[in-house]
C-alpha atoms as a PDB file:
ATOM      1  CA  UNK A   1       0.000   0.000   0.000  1.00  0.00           C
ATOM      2  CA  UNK A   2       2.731   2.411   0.055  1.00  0.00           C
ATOM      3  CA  UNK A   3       3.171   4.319  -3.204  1.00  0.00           C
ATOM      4  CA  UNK A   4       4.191   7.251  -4.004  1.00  0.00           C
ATOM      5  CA  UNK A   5       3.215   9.786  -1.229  1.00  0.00           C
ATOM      6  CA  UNK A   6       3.389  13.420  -1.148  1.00  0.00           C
ATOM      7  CA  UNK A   7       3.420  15.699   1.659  1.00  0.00           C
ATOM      8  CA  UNK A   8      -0.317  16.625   1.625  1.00  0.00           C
ATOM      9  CA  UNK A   9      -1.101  12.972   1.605  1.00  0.00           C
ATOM     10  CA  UNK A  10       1.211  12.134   4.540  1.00  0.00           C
ATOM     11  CA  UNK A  11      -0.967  15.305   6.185  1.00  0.00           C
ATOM     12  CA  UNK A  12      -4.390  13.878   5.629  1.00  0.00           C
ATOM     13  CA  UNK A  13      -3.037  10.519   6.950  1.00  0.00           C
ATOM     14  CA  UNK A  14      -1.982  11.756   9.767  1.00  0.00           C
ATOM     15  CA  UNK A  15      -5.188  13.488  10.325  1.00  0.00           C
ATOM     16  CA  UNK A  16      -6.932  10.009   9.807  1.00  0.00           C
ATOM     17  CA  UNK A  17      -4.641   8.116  11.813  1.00  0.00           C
ATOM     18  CA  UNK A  18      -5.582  10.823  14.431  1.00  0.00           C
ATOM     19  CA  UNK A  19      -9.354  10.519  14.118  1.00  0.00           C
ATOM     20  CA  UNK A  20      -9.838   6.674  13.960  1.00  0.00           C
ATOM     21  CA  UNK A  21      -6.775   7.014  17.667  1.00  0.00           C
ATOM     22  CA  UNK A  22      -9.763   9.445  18.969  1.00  0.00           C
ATOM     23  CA  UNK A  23     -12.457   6.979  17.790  1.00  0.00           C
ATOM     24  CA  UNK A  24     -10.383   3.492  18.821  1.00  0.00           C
ATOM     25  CA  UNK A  25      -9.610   4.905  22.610  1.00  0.00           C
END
């Protein structure tokens, strides 16, 4: 799954893998 990634993808992942933290605790 890792392609290719620019910096404003790396930025919304990081806000995702922020929201589902938030969600999972």
């Amino acid at each position: 799954m890792m392609k290719n990634m620019n910096p404003d993808q790396l930025g919304q992942w990081s806000v995702w893998a922020g929201c589902l933290g938030i969600l999972a605790f």
